[in-house]
C-alpha atoms as a PDB file:
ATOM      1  CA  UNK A   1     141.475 -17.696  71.146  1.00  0.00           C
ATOM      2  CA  UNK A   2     139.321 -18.951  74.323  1.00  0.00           C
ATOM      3  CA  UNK A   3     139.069 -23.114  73.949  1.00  0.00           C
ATOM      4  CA  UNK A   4     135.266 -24.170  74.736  1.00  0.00           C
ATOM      5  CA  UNK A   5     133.624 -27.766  74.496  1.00  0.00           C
ATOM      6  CA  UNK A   6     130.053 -28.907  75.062  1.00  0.00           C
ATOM      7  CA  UNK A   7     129.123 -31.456  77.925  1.00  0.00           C
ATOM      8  CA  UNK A   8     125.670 -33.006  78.178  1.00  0.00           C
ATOM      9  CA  UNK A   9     123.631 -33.117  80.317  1.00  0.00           C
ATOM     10  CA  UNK A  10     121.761 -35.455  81.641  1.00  0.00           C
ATOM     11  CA  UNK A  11     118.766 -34.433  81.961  1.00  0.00           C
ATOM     12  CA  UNK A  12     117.524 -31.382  84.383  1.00  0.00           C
ATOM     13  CA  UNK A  13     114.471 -32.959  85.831  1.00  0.00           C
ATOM     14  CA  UNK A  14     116.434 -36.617  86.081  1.00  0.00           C
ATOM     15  CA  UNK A  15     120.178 -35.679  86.952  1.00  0.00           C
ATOM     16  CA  UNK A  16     120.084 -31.861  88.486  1.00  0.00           C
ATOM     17  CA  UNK A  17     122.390 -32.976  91.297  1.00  0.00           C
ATOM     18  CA  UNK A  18     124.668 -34.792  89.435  1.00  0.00           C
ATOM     19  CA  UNK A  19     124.949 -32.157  86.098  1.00  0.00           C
ATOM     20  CA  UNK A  20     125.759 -29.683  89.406  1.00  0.00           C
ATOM     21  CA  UNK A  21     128.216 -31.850  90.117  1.00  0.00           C
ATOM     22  CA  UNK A  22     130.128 -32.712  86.538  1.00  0.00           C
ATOM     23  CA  UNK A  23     129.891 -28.835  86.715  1.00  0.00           C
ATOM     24  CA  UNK A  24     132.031 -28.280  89.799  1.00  0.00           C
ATOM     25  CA  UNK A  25     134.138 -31.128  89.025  1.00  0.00           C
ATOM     26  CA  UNK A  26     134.883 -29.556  85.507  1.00  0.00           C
ATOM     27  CA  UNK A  27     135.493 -26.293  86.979  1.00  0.00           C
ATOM     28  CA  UNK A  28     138.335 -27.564  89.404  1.00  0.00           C
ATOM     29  CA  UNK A  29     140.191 -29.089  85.869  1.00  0.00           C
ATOM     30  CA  UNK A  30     139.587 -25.420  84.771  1.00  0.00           C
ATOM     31  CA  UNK A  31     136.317 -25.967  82.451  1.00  0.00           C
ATOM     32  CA  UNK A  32     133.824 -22.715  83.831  1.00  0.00           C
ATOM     33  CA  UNK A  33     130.037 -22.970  82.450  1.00  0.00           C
ATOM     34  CA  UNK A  34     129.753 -20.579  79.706  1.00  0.00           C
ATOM     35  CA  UNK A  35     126.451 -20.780  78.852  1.00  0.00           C
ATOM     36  CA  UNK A  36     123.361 -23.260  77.589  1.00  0.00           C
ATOM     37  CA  UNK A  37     123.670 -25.029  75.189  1.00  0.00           C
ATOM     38  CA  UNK A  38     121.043 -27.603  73.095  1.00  0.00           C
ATOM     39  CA  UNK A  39     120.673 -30.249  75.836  1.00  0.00           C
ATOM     40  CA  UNK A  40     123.525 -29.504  77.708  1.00  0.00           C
ATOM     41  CA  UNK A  41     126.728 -26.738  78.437  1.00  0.00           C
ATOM     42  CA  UNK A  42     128.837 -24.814  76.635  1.00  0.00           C
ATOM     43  CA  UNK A  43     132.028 -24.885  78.994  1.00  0.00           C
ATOM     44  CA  UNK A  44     135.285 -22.511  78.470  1.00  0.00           C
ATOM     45  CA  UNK A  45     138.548 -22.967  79.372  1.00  0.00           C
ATOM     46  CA  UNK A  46     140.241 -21.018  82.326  1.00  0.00           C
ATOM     47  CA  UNK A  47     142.236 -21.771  85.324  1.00  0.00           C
ATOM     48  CA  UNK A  48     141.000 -24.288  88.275  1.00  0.00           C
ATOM     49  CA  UNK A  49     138.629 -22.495  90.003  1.00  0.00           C
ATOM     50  CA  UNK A  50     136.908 -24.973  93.520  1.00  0.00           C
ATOM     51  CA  UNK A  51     133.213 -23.820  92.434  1.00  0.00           C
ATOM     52  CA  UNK A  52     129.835 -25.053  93.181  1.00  0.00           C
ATOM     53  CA  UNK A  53     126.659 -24.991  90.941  1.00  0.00           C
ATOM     54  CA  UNK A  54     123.188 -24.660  91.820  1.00  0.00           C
ATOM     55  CA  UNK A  55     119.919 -24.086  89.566  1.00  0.00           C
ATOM     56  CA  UNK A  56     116.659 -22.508  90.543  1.00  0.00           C
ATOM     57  CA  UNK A  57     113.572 -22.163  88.651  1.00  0.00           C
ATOM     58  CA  UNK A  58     112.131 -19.028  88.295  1.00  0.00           C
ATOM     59  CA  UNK A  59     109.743 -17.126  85.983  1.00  0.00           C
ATOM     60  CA  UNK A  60     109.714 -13.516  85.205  1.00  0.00           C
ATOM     61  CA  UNK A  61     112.554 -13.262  87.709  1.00  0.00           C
ATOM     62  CA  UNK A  62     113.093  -9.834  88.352  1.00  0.00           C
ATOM     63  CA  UNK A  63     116.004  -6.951  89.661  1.00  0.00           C
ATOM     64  CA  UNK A  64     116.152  -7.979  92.949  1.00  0.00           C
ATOM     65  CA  UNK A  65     115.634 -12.202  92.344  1.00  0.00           C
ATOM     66  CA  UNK A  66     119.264 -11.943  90.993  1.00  0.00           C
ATOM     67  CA  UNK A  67     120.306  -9.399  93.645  1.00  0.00           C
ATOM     68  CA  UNK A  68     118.879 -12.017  96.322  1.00  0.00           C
ATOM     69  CA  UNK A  69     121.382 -14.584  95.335  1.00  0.00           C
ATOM     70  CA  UNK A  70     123.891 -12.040  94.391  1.00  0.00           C
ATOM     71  CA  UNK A  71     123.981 -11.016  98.304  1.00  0.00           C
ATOM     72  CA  UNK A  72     124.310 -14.417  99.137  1.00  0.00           C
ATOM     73  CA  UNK A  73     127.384 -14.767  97.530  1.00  0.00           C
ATOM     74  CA  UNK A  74     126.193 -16.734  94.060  1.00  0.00           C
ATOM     75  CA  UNK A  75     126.309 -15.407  90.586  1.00  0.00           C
ATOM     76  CA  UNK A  76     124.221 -15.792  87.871  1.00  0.00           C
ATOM     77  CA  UNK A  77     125.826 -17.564  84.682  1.00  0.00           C
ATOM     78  CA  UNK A  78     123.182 -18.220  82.773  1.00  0.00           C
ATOM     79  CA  UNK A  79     119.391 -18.784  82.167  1.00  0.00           C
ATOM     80  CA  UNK A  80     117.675 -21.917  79.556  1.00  0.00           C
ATOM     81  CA  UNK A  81     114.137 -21.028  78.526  1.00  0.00           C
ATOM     82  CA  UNK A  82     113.878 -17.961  80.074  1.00  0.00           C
ATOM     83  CA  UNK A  83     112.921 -19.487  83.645  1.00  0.00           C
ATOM     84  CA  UNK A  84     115.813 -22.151  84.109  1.00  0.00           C
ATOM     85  CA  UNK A  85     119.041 -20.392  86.563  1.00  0.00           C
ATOM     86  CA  UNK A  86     122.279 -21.371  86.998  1.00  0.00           C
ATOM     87  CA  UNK A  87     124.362 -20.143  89.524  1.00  0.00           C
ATOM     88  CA  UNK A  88     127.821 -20.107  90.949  1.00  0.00           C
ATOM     89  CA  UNK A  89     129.430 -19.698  94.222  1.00  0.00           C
ATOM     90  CA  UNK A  90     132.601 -20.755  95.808  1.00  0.00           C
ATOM     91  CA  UNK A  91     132.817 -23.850  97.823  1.00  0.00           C
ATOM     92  CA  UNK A  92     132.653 -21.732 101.235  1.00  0.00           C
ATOM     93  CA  UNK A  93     128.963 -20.773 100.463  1.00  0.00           C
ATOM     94  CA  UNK A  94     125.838 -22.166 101.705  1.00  0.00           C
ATOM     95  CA  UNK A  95     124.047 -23.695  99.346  1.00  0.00           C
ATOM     96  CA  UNK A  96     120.782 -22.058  97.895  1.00  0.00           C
ATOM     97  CA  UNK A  97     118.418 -24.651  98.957  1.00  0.00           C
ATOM     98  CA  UNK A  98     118.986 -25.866 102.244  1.00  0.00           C
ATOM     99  CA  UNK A  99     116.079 -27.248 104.196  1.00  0.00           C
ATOM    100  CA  UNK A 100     113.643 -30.646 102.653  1.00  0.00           C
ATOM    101  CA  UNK A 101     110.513 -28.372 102.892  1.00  0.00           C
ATOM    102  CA  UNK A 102     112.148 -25.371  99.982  1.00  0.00           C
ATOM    103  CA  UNK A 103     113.483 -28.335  97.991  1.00  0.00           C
ATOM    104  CA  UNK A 104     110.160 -30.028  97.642  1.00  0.00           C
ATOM    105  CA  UNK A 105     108.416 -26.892  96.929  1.00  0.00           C
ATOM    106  CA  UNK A 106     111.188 -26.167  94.286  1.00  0.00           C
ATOM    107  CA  UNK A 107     110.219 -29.383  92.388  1.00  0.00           C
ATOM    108  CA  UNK A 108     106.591 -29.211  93.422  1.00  0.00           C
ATOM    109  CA  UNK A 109     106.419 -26.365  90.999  1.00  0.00           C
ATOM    110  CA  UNK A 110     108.358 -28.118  88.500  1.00  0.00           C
ATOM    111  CA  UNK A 111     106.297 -30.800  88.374  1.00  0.00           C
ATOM    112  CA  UNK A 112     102.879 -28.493  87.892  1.00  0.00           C
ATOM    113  CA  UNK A 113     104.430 -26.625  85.161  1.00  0.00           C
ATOM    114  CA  UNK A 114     105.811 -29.840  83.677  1.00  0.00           C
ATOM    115  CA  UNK A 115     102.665 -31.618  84.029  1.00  0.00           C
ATOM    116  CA  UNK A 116     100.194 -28.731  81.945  1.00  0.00           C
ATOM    117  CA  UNK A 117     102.353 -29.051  79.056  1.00  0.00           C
ATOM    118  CA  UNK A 118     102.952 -33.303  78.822  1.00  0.00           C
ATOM    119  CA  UNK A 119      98.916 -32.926  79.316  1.00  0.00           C
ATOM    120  CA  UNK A 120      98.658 -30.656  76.498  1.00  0.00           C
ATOM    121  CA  UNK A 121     101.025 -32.420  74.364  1.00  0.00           C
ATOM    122  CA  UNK A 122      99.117 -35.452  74.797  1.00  0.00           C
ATOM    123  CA  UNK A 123      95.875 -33.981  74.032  1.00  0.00           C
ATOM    124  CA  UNK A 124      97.416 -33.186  71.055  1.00  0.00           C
ATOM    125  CA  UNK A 125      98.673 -36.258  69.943  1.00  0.00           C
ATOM    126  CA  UNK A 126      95.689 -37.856  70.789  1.00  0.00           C
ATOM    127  CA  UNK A 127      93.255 -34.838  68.319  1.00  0.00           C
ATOM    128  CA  UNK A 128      96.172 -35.713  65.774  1.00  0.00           C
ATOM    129  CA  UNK A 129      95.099 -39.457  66.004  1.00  0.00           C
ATOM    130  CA  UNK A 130      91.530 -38.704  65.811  1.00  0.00           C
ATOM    131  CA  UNK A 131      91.548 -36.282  62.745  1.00  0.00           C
ATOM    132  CA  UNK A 132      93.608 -38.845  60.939  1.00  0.00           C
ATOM    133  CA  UNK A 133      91.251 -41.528  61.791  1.00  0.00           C
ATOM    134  CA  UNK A 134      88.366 -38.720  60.312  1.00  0.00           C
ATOM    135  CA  UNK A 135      90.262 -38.866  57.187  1.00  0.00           C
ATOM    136  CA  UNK A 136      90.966 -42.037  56.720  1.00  0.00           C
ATOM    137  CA  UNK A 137      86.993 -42.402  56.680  1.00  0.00           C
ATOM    138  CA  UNK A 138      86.511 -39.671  54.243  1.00  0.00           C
ATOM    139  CA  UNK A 139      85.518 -40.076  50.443  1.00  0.00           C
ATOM    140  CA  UNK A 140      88.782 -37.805  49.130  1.00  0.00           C
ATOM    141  CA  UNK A 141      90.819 -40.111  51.299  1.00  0.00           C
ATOM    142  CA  UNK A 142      91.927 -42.677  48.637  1.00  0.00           C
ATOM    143  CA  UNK A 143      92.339 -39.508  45.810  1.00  0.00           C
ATOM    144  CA  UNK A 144      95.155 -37.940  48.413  1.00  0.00           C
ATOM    145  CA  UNK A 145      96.029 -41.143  50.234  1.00  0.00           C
ATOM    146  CA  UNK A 146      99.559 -40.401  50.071  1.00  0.00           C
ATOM    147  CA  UNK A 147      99.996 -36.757  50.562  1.00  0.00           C
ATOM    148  CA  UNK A 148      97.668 -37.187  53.491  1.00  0.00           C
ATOM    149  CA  UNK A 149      99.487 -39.912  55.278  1.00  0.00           C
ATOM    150  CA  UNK A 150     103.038 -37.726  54.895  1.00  0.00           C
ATOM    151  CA  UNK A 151     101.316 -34.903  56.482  1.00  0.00           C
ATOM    152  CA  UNK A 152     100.325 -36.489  59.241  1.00  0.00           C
ATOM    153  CA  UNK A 153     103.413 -38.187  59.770  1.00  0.00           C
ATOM    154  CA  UNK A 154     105.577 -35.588  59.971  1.00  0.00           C
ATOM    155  CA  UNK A 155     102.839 -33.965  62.439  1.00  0.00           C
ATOM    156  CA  UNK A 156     102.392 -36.801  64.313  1.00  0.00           C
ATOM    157  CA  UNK A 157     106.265 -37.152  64.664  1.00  0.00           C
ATOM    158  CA  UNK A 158     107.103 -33.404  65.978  1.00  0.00           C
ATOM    159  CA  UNK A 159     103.930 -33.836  67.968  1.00  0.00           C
ATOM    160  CA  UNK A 160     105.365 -37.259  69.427  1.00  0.00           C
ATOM    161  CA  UNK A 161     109.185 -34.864  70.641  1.00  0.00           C
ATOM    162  CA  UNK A 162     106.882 -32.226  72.197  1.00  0.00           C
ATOM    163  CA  UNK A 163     105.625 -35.027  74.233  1.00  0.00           C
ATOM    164  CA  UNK A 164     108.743 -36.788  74.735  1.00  0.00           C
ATOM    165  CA  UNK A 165     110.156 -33.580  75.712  1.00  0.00           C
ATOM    166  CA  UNK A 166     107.630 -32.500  78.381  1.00  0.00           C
ATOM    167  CA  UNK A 167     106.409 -35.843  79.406  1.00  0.00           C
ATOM    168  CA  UNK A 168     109.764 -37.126  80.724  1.00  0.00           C
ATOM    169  CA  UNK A 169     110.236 -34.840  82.526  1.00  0.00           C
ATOM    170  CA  UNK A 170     107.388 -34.199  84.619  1.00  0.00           C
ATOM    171  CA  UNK A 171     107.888 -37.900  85.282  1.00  0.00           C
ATOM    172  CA  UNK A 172     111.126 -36.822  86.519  1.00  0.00           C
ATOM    173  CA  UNK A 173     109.550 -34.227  89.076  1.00  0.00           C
ATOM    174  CA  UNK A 174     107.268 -36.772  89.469  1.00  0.00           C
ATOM    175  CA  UNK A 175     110.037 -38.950  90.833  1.00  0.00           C
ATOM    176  CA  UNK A 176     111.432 -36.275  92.731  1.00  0.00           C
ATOM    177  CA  UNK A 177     108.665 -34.920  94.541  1.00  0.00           C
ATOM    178  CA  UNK A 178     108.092 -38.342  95.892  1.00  0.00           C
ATOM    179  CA  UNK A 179     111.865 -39.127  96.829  1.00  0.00           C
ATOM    180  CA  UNK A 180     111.476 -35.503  99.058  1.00  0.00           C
ATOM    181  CA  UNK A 181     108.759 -36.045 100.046  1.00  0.00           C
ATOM    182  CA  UNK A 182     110.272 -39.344 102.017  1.00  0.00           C
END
């Protein structure tokens, strides 16, 4: 029976380079990525293996996106939200992003894509706040009082995660697009 055990991670947009890291150094106590898991990686247990890690971002990737890296000596292990790449190599390879300009770019992106759904998700919360407040004001308010105010919690509450969960980060592309840009 293979032995797996979930690490977390620390958060893509925040910790990339350090996840990449906790990756490689797992790998070398003989813990390989596996695949994604719910806010982190499913790891599996194997021999030692001196690897390094390396994510790209990527939508619709294609054929010959994987058979780009693939001739540059990384693999694919794995892909989060359909746009989100992992990749190994061993130590001896170059690493996929070498140059500031490619690495800015790489979060520019990031950041964009971040950015139009944190704005959404606030735009949301703030029409959630607004129809409430419309309620509140109406004559069958105090009838349903109750029912009403559940509703909108529980609304309000998964509408508050989508914005926790795209709002941090695009503040953490935020953060890095400025640190590159340096």
């Amino acid at each position: 029976m293979t032995q797996t055990k979930y690490v977390a991670s620390g958060g893509l947009a925040f910790d990339e380079e350090k996840d990449m890291k906790k990756l490689a150094g797992l790998a070398r106590k003989g813990w390989v990525f596996e695949k994604f898991s719910f806010l982190g990686y499913k790891l599996r247990k194997t021999s030692p293996v001196e690897l390094q890690y390396a994510l790209d971002y990527r939508k619709e990737a294609d054929e010959d996106y994987f058979a780009y890296f693939e001739e540059a000596g990384w693999k694919h292990e794995g892909t989060s939200g359909g746009y989100i790449h992992l990749f190994s190599a061993p130590k001896d390879i170059a690493p996929i992003y070498t140059d500031q300009s490619s690495i800015l770019e790489k979060y520019q992106i990031e950041k964009k894509s971040m950015g139009k759904a944190a704005l959404l998700m606030l735009f949301v919360n703030i029409a959630l706040a607004a129809v409430f407040y419309l309620f509140t004001s109406a004559s069958f308010y105090q009838t349903y009082e109750t029912p009403i105010k559940v509703t909108f919690t529980i609304i309000e509450i998964l509408a508050l995660i989508g914005l926790i969960f795209t709002g941090l980060p695009y503040l953490g592309y935020v953060y890095r697009v400025r640190k590159w840009k340096r």
